[in-house]
N, C-alpha and C. Protein backbone atom coordinates (compact mmCIF):
# COMPACT_ATOMS: atom_id res chain seq x y z
N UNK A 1 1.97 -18.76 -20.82
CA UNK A 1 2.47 -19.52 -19.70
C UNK A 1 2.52 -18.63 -18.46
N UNK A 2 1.92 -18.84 -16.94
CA UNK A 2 1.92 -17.96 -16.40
C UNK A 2 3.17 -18.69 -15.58
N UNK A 3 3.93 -17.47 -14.87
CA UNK A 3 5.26 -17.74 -13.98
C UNK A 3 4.78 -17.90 -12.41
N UNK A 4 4.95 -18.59 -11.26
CA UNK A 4 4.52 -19.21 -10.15
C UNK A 4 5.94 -18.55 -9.49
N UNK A 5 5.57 -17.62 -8.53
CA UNK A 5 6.49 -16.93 -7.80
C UNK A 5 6.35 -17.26 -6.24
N UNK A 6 7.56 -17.65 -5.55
CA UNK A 6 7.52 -18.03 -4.30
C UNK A 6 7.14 -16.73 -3.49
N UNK A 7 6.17 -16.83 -2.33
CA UNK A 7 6.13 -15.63 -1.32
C UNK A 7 6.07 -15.92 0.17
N UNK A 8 6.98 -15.15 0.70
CA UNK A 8 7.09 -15.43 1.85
C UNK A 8 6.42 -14.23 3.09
N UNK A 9 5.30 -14.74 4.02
CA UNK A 9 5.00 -13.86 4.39
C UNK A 9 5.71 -13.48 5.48
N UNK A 10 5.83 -11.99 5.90
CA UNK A 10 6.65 -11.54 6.80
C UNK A 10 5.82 -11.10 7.67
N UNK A 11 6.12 -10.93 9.11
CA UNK A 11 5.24 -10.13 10.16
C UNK A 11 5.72 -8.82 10.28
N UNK A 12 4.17 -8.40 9.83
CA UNK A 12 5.26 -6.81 9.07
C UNK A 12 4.53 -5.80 10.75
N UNK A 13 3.75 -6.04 11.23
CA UNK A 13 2.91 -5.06 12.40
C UNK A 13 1.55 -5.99 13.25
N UNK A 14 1.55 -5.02 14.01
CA UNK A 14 -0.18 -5.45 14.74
C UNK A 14 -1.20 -5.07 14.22
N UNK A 15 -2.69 -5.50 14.08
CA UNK A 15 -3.48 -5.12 13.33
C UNK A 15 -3.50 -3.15 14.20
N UNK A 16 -3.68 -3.36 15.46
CA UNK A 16 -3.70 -2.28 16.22
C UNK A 16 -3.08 -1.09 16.09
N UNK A 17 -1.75 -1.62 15.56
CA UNK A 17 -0.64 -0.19 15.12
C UNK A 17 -1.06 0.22 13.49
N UNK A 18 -1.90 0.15 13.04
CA UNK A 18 -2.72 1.00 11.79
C UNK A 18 -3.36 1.46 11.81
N UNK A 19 -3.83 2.91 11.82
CA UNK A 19 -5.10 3.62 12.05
C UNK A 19 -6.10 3.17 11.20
N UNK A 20 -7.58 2.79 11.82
CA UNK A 20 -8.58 2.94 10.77
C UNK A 20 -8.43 4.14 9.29
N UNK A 21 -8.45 3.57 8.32
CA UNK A 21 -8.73 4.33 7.78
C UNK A 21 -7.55 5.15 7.12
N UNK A 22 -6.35 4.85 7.29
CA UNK A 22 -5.22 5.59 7.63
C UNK A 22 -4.19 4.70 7.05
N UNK A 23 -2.81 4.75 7.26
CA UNK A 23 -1.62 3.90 6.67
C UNK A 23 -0.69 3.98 8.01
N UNK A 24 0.24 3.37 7.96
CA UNK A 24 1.46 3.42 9.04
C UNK A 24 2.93 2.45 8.23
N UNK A 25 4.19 2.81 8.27
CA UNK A 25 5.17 2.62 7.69
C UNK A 25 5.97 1.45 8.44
N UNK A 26 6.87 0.50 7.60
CA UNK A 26 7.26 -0.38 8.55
C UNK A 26 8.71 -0.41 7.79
N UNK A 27 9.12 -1.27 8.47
CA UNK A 27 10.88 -1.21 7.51
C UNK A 27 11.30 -2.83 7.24
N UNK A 28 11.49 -3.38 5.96
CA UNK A 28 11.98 -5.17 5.72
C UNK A 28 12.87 -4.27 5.04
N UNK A 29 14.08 -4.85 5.97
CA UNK A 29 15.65 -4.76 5.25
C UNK A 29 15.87 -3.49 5.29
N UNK A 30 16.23 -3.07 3.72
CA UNK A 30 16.37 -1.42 3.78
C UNK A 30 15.06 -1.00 2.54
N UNK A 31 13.96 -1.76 2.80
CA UNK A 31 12.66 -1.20 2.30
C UNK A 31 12.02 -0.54 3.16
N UNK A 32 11.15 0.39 2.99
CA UNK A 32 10.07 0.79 3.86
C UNK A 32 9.32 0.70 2.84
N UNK A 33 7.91 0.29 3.78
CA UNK A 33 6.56 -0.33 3.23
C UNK A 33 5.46 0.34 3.87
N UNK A 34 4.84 1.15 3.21
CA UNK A 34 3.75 1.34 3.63
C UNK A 34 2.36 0.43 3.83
N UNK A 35 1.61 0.61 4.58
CA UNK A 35 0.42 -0.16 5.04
C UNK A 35 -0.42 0.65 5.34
N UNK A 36 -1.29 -0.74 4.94
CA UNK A 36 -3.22 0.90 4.64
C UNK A 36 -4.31 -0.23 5.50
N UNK A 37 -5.32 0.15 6.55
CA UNK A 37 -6.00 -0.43 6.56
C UNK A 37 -7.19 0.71 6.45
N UNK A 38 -7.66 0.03 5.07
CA UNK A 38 -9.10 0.70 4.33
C UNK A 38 -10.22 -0.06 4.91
N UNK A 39 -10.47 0.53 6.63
CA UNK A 39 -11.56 0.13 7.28
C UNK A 39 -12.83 -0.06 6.38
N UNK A 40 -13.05 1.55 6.27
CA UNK A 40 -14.20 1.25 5.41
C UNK A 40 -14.75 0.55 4.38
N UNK A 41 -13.72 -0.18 4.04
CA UNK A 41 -14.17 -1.72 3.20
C UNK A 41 -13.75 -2.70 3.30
N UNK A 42 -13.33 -2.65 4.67
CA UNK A 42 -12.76 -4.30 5.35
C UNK A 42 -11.39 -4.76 4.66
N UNK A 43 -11.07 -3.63 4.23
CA UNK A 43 -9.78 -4.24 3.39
C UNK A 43 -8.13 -3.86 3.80
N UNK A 44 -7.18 -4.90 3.45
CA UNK A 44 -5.95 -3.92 3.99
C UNK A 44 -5.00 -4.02 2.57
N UNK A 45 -3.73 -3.19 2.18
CA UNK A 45 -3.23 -3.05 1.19
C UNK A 45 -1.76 -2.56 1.76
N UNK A 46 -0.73 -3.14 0.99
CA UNK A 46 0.59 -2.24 1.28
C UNK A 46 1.44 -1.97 -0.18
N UNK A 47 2.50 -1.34 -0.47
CA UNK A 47 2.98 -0.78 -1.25
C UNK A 47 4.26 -0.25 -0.56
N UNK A 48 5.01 0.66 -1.48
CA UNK A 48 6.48 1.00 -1.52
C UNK A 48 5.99 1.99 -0.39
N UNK A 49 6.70 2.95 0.32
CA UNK A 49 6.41 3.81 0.87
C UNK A 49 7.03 5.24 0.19
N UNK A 50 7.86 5.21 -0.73
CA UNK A 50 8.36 6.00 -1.73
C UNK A 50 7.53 6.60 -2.80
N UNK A 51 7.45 7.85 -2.49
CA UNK A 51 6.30 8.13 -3.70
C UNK A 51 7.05 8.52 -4.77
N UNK A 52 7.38 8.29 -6.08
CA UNK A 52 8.08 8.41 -6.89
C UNK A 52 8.23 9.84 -7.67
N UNK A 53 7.03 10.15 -7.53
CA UNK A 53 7.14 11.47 -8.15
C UNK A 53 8.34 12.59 -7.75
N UNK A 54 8.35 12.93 -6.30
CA UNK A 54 9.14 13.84 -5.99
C UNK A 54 10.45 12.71 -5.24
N UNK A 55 10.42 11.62 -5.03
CA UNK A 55 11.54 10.51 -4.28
C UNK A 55 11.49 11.08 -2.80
N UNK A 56 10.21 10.77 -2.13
CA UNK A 56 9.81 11.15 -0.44
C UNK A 56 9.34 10.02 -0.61
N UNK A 57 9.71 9.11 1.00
CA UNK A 57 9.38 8.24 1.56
C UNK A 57 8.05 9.00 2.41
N UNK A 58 6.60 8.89 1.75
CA UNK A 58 5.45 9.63 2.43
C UNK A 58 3.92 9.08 2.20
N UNK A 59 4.57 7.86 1.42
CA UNK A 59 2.98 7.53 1.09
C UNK A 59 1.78 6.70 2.04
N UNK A 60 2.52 6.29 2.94
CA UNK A 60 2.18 5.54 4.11
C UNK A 60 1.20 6.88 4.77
N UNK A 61 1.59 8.33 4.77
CA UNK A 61 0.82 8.98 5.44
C UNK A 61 0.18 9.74 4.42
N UNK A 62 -0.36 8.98 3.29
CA UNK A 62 -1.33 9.56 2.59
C UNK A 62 -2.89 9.46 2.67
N UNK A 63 -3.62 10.01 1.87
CA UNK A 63 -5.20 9.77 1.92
C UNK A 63 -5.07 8.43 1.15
N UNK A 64 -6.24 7.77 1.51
CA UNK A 64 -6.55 6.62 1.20
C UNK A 64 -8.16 6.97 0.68
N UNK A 65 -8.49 6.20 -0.57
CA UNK A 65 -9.80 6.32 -1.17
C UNK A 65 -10.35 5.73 -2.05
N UNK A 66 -11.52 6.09 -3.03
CA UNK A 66 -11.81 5.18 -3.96
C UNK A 66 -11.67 5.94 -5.25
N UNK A 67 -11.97 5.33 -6.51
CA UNK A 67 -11.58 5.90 -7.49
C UNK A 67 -12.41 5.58 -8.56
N UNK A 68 -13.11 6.90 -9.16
CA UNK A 68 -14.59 6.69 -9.72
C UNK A 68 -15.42 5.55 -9.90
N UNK A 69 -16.21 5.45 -10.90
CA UNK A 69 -17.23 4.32 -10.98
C UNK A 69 -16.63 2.82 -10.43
N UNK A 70 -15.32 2.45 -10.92
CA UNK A 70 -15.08 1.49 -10.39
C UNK A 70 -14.57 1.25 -8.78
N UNK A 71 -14.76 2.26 -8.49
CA UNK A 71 -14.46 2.10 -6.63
C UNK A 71 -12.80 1.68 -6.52
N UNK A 72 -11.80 1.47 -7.27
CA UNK A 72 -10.93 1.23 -7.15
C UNK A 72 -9.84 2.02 -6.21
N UNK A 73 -9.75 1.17 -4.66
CA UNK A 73 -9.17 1.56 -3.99
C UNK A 73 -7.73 2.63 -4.38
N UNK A 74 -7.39 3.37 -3.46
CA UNK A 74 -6.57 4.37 -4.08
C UNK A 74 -5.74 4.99 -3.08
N UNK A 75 -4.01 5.41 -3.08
CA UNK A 75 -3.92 6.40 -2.12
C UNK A 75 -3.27 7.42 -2.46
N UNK A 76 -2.98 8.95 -2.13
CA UNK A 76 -2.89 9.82 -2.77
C UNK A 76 -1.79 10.10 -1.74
N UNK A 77 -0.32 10.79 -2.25
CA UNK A 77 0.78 11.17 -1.83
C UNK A 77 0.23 12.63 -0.76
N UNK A 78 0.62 12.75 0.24
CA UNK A 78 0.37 14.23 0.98
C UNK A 78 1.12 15.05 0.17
N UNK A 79 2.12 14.75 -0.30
CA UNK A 79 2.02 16.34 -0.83
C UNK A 79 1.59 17.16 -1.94
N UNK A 80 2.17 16.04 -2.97
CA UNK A 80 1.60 17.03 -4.40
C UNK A 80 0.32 16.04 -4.97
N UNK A 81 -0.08 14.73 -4.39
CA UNK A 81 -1.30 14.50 -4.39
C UNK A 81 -1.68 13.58 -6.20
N UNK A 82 -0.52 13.40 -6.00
CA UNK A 82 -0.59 12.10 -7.17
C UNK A 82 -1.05 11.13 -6.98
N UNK A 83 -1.70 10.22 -7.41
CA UNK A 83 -2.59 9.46 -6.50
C UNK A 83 -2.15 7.79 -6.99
N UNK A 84 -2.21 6.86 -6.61
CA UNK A 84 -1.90 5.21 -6.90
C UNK A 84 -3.20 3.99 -6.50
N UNK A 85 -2.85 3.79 -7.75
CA UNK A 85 -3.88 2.31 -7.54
C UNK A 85 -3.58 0.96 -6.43
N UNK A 86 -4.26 0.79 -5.28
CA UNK A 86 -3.38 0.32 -4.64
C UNK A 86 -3.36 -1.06 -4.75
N UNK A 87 -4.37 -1.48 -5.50
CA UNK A 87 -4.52 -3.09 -6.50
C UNK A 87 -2.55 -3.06 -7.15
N UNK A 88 -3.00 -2.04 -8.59
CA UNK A 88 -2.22 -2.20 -9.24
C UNK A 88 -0.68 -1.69 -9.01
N UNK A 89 -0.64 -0.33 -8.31
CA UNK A 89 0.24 0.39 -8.43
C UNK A 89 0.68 1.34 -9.47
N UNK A 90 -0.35 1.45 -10.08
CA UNK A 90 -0.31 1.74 -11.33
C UNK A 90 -0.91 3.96 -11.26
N UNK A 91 -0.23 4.52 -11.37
CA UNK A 91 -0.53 6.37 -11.22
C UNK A 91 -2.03 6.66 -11.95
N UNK A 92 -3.06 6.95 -11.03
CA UNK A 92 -4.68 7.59 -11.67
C UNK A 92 -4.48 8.84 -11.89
N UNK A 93 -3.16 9.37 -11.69
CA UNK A 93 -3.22 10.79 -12.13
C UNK A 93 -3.02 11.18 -13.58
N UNK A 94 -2.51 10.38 -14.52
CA UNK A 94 -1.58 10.35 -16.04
C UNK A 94 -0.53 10.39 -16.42
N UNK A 95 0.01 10.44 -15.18
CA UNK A 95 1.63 10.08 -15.05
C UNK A 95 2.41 9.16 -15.34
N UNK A 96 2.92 8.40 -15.69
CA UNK A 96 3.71 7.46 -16.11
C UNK A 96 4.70 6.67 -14.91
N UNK A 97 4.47 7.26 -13.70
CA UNK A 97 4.73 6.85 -12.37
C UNK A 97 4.09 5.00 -11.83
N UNK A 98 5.15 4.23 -11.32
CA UNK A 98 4.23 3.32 -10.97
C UNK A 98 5.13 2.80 -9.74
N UNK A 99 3.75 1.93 -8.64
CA UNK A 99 4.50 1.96 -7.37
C UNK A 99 4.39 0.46 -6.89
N UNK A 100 5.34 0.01 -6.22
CA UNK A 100 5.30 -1.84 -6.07
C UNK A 100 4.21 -2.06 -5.15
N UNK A 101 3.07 -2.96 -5.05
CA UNK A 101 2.26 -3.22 -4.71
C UNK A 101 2.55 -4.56 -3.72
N UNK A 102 2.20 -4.93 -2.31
CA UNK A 102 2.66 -6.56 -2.03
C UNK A 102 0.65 -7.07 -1.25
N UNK A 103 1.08 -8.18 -1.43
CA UNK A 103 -0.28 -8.57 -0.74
C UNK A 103 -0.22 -8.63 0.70
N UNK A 104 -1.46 -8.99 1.02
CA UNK A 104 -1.17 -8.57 2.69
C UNK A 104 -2.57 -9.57 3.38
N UNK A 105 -1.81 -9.87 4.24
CA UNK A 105 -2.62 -10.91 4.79
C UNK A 105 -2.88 -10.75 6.70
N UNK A 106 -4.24 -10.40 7.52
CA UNK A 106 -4.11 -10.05 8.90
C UNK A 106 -4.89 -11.11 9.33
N UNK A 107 -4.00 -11.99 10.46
CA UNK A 107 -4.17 -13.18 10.93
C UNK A 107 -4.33 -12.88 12.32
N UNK A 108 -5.22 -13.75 13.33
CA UNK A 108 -4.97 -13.08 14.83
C UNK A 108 -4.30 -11.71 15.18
N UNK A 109 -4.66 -11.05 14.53
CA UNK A 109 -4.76 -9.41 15.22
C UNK A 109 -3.06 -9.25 14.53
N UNK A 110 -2.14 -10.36 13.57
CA UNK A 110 -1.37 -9.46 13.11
C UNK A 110 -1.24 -9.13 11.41
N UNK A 111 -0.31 -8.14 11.18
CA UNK A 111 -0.44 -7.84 9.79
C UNK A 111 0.83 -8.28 8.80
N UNK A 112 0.41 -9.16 8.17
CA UNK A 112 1.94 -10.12 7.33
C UNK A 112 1.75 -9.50 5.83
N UNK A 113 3.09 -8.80 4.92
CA UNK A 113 3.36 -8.84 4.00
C UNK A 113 4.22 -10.02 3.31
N UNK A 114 3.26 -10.28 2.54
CA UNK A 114 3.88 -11.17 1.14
C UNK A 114 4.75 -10.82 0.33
N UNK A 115 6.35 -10.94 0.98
CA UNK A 115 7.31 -10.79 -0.28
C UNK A 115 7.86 -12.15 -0.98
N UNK A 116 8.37 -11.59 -2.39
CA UNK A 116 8.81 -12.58 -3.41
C UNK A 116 10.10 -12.97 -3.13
């Protein structure tokens, strides 16, 4: 039986305030959310901004990339470089680490996260 979850999108930024290629941090409530726009494949993605490993709010200013044969988008913490699936949220490093993933939707030049 699959479960049907309400989402509400929020206006989380401008498409403009995200670097190509790059992430930029936003704040709903007392979350911060990171945001990725992965120019290079027309795509955008957001997630926790908390990288769990060490508990730094830093992932927003991480590398963003792909992840072997399957190209599976990816972004990697600046510091110690643990890296997250940014589909799943799920750690490509072997860690047992995992990070909340939200969908993301950019309408007329702005950028809306989908929360539950």
């Amino acid at each position: 039986m699959e479960t049907l979850t309400d989402i509400r999108w929020v206006l989380a930024c401008y498409a403009d305030d995200v670097p190509a290629n790059g992430g930029a941090c936003v704040k709903h409530g007392d979350e911060q959310i990171a945001i990725y726009n992965f120019a290079r494949r027309g795509e955008w993605y957001a997630t926790q901004n908390l990288c769990p490993h060490k508990q730094q709010m830093v992932l927003s200013r991480g590398m963003i990339g792909s992840e072997g044969d399957s190209c599976e988008p990816k972004v990697a913490c600046p510091f110690h470089k643990k890296t997250f699936s940014l589909l799943s949220g799920e750690c490509l490093s072997g860690d047992e680490f995992q990070i909340k993933t939200y969908p993301v939707r950019v309408l007329d030049g702005r950028v809306y996260i989908g929360i539950e």
